[in-house]
Protein backbone atom coordinates (compact mmCIF):
# COMPACT_ATOMS: atom_id res chain seq x y z
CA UNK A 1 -43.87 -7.83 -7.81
CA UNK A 2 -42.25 -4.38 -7.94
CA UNK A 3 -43.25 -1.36 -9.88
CA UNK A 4 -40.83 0.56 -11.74
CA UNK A 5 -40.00 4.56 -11.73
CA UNK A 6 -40.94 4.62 -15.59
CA UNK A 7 -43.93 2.19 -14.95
CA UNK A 8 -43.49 -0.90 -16.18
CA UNK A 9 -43.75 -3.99 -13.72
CA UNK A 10 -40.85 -6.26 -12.54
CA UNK A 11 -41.61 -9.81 -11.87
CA UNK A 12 -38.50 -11.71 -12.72
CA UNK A 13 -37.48 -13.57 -9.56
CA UNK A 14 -33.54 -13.71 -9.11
CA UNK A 15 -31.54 -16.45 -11.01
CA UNK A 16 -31.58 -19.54 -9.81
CA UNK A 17 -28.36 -21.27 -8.33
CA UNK A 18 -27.69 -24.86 -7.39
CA UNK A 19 -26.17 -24.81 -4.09
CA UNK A 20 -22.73 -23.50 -3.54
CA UNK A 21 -23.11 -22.65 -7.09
CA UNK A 22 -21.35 -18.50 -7.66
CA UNK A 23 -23.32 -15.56 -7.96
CA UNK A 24 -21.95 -13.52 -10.90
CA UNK A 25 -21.17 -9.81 -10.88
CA UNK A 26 -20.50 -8.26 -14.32
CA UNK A 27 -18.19 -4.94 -14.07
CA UNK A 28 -19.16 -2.31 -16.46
CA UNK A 29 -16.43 0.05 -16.93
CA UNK A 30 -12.75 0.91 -18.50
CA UNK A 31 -11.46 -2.23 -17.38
CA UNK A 32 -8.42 -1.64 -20.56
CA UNK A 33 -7.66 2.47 -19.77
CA UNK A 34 -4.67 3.51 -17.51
CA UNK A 35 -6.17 5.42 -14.01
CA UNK A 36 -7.75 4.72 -10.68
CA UNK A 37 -11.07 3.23 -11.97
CA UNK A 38 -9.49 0.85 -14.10
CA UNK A 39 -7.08 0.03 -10.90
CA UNK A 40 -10.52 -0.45 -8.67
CA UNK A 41 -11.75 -2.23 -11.52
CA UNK A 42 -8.94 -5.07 -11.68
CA UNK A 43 -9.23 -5.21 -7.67
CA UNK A 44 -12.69 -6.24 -8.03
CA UNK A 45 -12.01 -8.38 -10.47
CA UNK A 46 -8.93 -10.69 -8.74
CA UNK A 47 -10.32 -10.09 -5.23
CA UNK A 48 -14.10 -11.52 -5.74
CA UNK A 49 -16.63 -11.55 -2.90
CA UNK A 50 -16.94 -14.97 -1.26
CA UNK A 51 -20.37 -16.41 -3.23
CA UNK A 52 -19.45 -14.28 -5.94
CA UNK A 53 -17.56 -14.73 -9.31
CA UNK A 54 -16.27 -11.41 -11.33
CA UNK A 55 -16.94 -10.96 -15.06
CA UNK A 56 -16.01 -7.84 -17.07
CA UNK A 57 -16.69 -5.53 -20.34
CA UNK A 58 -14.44 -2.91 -20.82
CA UNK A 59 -16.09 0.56 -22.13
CA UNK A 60 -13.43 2.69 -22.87
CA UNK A 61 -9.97 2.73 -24.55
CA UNK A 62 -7.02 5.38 -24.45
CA UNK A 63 -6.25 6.78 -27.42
CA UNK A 64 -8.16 8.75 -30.92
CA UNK A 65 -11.44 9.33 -30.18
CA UNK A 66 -12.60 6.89 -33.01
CA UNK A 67 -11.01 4.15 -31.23
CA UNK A 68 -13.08 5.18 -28.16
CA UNK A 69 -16.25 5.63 -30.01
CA UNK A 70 -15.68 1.97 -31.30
CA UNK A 71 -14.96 0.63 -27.77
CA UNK A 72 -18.09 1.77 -26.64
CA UNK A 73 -19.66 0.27 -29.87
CA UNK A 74 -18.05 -2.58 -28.94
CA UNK A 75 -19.24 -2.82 -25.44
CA UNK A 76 -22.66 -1.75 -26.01
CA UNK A 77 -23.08 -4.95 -28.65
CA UNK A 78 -21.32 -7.08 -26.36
CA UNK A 79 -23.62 -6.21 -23.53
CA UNK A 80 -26.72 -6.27 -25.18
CA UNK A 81 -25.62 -9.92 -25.53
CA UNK A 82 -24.93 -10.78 -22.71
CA UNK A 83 -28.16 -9.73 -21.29
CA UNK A 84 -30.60 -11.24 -23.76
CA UNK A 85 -28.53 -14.54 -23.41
CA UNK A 86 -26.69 -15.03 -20.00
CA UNK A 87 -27.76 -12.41 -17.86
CA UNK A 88 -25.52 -11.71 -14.96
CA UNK A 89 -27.17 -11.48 -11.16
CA UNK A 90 -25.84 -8.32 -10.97
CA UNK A 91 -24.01 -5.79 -13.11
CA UNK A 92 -21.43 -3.11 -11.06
CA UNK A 93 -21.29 0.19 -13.30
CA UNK A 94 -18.52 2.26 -12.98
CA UNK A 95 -18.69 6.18 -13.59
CA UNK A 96 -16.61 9.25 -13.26
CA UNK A 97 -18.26 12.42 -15.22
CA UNK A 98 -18.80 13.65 -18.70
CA UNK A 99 -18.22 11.12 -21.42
CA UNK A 100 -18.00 8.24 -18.94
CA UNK A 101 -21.58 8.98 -16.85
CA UNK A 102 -23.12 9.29 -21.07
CA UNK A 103 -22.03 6.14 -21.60
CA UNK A 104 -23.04 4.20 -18.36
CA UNK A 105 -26.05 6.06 -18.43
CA UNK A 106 -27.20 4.21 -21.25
CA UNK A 107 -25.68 0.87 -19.86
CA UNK A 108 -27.64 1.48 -17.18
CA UNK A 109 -31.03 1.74 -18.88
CA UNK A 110 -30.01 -1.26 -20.82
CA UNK A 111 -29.90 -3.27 -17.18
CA UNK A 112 -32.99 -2.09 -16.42
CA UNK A 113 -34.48 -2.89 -19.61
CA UNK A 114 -33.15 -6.53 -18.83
CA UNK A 115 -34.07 -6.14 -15.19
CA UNK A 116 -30.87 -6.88 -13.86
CA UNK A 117 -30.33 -4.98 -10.85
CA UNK A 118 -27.09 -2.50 -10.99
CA UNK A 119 -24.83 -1.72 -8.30
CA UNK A 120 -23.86 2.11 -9.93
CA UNK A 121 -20.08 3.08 -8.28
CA UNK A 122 -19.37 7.02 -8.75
CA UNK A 123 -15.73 7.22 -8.77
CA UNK A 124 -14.93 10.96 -9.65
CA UNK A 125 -14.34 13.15 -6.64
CA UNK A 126 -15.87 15.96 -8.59
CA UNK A 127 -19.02 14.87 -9.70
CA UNK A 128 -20.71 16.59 -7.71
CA UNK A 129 -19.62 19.89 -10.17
CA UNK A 130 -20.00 18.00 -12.85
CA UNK A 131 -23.70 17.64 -11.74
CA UNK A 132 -23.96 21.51 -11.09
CA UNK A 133 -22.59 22.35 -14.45
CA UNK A 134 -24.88 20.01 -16.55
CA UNK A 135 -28.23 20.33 -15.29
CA UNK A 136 -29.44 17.59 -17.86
CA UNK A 137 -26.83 14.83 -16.27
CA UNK A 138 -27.85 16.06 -12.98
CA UNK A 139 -31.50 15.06 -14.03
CA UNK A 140 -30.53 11.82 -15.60
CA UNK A 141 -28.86 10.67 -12.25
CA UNK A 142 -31.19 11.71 -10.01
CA UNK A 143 -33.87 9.58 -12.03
CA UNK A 144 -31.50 6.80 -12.83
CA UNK A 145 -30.24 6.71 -9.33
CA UNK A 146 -33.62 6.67 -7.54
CA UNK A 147 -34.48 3.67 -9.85
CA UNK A 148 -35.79 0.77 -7.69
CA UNK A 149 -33.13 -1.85 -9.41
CA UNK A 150 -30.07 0.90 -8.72
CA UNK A 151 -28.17 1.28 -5.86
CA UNK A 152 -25.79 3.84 -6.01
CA UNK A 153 -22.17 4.07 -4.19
CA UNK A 154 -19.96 6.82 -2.98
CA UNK A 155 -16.56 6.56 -1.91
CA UNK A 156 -16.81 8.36 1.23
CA UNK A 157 -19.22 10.32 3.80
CA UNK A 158 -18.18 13.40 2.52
CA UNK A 159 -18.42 11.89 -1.35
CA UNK A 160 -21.98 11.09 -0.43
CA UNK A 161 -22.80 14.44 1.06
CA UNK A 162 -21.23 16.45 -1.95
CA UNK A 163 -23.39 14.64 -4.08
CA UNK A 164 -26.69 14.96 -1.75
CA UNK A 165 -28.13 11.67 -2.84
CA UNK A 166 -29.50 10.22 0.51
CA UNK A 167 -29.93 6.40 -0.59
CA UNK A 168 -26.20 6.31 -1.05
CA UNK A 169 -24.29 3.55 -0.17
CA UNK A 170 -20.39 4.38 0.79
CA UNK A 171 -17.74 1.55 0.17
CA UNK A 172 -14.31 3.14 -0.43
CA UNK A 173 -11.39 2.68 -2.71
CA UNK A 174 -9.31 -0.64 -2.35
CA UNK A 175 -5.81 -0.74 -0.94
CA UNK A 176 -3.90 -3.44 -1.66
CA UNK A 177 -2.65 -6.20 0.55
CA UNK A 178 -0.53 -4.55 3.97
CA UNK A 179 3.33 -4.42 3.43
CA UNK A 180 4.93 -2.43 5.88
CA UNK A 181 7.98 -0.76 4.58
CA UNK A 182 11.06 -0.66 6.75
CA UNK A 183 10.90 3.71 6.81
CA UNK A 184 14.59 3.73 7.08
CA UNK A 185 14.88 1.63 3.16
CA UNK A 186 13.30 4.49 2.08
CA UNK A 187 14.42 7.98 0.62
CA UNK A 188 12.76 11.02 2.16
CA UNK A 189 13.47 13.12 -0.16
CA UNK A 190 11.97 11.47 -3.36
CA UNK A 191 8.31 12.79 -3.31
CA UNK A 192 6.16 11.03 -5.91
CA UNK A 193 2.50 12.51 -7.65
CA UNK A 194 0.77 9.48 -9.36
CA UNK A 195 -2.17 10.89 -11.57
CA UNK A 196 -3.41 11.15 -14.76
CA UNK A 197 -2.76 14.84 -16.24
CA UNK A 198 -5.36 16.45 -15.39
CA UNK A 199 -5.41 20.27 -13.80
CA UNK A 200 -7.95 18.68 -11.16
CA UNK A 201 -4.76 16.97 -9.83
CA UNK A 202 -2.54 19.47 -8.98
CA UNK A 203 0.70 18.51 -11.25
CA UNK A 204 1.47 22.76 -11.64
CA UNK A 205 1.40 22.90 -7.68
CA UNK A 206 3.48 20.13 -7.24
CA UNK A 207 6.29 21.10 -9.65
CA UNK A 208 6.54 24.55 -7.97
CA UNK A 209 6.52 23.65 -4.95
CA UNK A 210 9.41 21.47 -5.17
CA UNK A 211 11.23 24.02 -7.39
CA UNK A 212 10.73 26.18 -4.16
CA UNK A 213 11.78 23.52 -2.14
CA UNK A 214 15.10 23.65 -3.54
CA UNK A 215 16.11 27.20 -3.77
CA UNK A 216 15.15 26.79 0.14
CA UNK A 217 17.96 24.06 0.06
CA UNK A 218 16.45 20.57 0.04
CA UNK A 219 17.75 18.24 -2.23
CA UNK A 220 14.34 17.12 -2.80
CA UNK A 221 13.33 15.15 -6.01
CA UNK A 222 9.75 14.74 -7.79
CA UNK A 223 8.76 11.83 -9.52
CA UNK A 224 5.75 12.33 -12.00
CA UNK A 225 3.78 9.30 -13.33
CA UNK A 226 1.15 9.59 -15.97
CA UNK A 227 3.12 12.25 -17.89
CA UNK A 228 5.81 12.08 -20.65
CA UNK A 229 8.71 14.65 -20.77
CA UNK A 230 7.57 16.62 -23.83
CA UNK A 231 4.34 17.53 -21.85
CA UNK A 232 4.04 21.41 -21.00
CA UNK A 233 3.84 21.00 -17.40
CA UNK A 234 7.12 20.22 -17.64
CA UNK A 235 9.30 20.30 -20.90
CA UNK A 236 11.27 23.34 -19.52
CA UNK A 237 12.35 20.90 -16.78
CA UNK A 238 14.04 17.72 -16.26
CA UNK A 239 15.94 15.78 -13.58
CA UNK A 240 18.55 18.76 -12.83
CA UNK A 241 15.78 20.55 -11.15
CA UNK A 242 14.32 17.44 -9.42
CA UNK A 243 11.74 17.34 -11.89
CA UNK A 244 11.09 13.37 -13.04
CA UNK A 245 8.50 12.53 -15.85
CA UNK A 246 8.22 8.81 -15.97
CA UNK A 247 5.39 8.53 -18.51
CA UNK A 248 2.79 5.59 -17.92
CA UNK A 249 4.27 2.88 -15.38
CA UNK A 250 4.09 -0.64 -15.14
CA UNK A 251 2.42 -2.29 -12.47
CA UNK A 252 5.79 -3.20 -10.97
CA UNK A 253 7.26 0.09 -11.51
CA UNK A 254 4.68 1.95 -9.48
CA UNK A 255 5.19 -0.91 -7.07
CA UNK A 256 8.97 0.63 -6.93
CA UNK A 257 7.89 4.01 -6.33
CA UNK A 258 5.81 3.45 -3.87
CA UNK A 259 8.12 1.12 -1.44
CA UNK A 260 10.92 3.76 -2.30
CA UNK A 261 9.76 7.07 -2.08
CA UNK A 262 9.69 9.34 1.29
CA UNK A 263 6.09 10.75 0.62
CA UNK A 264 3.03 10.42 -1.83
CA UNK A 265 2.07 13.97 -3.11
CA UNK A 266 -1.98 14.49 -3.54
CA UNK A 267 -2.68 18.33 -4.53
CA UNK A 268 -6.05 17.53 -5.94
CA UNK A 269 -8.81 20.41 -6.56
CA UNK A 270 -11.17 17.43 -5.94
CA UNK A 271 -10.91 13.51 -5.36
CA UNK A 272 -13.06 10.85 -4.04
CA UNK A 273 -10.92 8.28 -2.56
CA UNK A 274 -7.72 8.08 -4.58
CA UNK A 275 -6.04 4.44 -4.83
CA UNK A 276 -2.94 5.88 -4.67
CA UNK A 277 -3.33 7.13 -1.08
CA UNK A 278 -4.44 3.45 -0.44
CA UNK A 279 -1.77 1.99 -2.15
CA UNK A 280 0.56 4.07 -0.44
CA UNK A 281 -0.78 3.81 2.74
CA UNK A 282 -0.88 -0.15 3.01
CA UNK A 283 3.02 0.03 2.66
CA UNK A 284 3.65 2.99 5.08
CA UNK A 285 4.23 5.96 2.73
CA UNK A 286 2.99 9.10 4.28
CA UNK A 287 0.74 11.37 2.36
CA UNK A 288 0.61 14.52 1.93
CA UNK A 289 -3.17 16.06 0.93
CA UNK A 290 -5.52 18.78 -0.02
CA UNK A 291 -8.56 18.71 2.06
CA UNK A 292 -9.93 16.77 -1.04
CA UNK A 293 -8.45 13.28 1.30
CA UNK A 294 -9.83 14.93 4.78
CA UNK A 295 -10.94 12.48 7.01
CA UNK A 296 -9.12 9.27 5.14
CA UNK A 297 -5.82 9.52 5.74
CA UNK A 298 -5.82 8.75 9.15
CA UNK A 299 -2.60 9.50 11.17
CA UNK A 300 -0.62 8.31 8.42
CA UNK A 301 -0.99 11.57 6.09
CA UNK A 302 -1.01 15.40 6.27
CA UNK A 303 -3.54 17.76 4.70
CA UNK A 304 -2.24 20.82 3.56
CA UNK A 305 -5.76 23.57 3.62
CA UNK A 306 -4.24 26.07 0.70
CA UNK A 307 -3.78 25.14 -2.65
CA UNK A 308 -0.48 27.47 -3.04
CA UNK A 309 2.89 26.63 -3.12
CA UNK A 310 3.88 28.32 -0.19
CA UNK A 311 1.89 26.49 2.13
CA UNK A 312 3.14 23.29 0.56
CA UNK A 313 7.08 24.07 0.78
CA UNK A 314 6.13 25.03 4.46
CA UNK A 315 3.92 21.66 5.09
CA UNK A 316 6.52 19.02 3.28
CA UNK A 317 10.32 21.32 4.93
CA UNK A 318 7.95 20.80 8.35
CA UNK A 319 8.19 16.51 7.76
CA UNK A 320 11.40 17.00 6.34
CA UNK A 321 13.59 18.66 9.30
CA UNK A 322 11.26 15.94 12.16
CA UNK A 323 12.66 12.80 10.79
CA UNK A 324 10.73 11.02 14.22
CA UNK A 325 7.35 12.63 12.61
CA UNK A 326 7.56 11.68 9.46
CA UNK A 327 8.67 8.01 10.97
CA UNK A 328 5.66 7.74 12.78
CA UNK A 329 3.54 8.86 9.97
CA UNK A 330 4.76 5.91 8.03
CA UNK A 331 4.46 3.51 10.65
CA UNK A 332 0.54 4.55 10.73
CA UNK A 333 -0.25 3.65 7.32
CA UNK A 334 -1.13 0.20 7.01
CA UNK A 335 -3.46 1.10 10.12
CA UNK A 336 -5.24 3.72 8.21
CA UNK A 337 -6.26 1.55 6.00
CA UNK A 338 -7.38 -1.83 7.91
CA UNK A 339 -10.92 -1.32 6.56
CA UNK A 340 -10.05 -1.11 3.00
CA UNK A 341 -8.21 -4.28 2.84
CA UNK A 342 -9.62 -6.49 -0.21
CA UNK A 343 -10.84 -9.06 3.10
CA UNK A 344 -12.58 -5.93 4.56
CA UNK A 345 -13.99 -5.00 1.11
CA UNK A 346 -14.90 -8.12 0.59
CA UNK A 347 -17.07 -8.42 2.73
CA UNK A 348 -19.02 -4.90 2.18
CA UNK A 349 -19.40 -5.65 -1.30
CA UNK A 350 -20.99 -9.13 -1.03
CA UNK A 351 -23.28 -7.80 1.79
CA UNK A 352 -24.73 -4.72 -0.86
CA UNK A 353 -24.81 -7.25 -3.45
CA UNK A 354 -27.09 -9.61 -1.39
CA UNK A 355 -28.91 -6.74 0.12
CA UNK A 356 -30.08 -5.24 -3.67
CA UNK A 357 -30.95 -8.58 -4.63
CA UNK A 358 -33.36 -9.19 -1.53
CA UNK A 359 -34.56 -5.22 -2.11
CA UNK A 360 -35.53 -5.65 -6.06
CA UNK A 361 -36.82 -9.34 -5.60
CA UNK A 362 -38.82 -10.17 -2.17
């Protein structure tokens, strides 16, 4: 027997399995929209924990905002469902800020309402600001969060700390499986900036500081995904000034990028732990960071402190003219990430599932 935050009693012992039956986890999230969540998201759902079995409901949709009002119509009907008819042994919320932490906020209540213990997974690197600026979100996750049948995740130490909830768990992003990249099939000078357009993510510092890069006479090139040509960032531009806008990319495209490219580009006012730096870690492409990826790069990446061009022509010419250095940062990738393989993950994830099932019902 367990007594609730808002005071109502819990006494519903976990499902009951045959043995060797699966455990189900439901993923609550944007399992359809194009970004990192949705990209942790599918990870989760085609790498299960052993015991486990992954089931999804997508919340979110790109496009009008009518379609995504009728997504989350869609997936608040189809949860309320699920819950009252097949309720899942746990249910893995995924949140970033604003719109997104409204909506799981209320699939959240909805869980507890069903007493279903939640797994909650923040995902934005800046929600810590996000809880500054909105003092009534910050209120609604601290009482959400501190709910007995919640345990919340954060991406990193310093994710955790930022957000200065204590009973934080930390399990990071996902990198996919290792594929070490031969550094000499690769092209140095391609540098590639894979992002949604946001000015969190650094696109405007990027495209100068290759511009700069150039008039100091290397021939290097920048390849942009997540934004089409006729954006404003950089309609002026185009592939005579090593500017490349490749719009939304297939899985297989990206794929191309990454294995190709002589460095991943992360000038980020804020992140938590971006997949891309995973992705292009577990195939030995060397990173080059704001302080928002301190402390997860490894030796595989560099993090540049100033958020000014300057210091980021200086950082990337510095990789550049050491060939043997920016070797050796490639070779250190797949390393760097060791711990965030989907075996590794695995393993972490099945271990907090078990752990907030024993927590909520002994």
């Amino acid at each position: 027997m367990l007594r609730c935050a808002d005071s109502y009693i819990v006494t519903t012992p976990p499902p009951r399995h045959e043995v060797g039956e699966l455990r189900t986890v439901l993923h609550i999230g944007p399992v359809e929209s194009k970004g990192g969540m949705q990209a942790t998201i599918h990870h989760h759902l085609k790498h299960p924990p052993e015991g486990w079995k992954t089931e999804s409901i997508n919340t979110h949709v790109d496009g009008s905002v009518l379609s995504k009002i009728n997504a989350w119509r869609s997936a608040k009907k189809e949860l309320t469902k699920r819950l009252r008819e097949n309720p899942p042994d746990i249910a893995h919320i995924h949140t970033a800020t604003r719109f997104s932490w409204w909506r799981k906020s209320r699939a959240i209540k909805m869980c507890i309402s069903a007493k279903v213990p939640i797994i909650l997974q923040v995902h934005a690197g800046n929600f810590h600001q996000f809880l500054l600026d909105k003092p009534s979100a910050s209120t609604s996750f601290s009482e959400l969060a501190n709910h007995p049948l919640v345990t919340p995740v954060a991406l990193t130490p310093r994710h955790k700390e930022e957000i200065g909830l204590s009973n934080m768990a930390v399990i990071g992003s996902p990198a996919p499986p290792i594929k070490q990249i031969d550094p000499s099939k690769r092209n140095r000078t391609d540098l590639i900036l894979l992002a949604r357009p946001s000015p969190i993510k650094g696109h405007k510092l990027a495209i100068s500081t290759v511009l700069k890069l150039r008039k100091q006479g290397h021939p290097v090139n920048l390849y942009l995904s997540g934004i089409s040509p006729s954006h404003a960032w950089v309609r002026p531009l185009g592939p005579a000034d090593g500017i490349n806008a490749l719009g939304w990319l297939t899985g297989d495209e990206k794929n191309e990028l990454l294995e190709n490219a002589g460095m991943l580009l992360i000038p980020s006012k804020f992140e938590g732990m971006p997949v891309s730096a995973m992705e292009a870690l577990s195939c030995g492409l060397p990173v080059v960071s704001s302080p928002a990826c301190d402390g997860i790069l490894g030796d595989a990446g560099i993090i540049v402190e100033k958020l000014d061009s300057n210091s980021w022509a200086d950082a990337i010419a510095d990789i550049l003219n050491d060939e043997e250095k920016w070797r050796n940062l490639s070779k250190a990738g797949p390393k760097s990430v060791s711990q965030q393989t989907p075996q590794s993950l695995g393993k972490k994830w099945a271990a907090l599932y078990e752990k907030s099932l024993k927590e909520v019902f002994n």
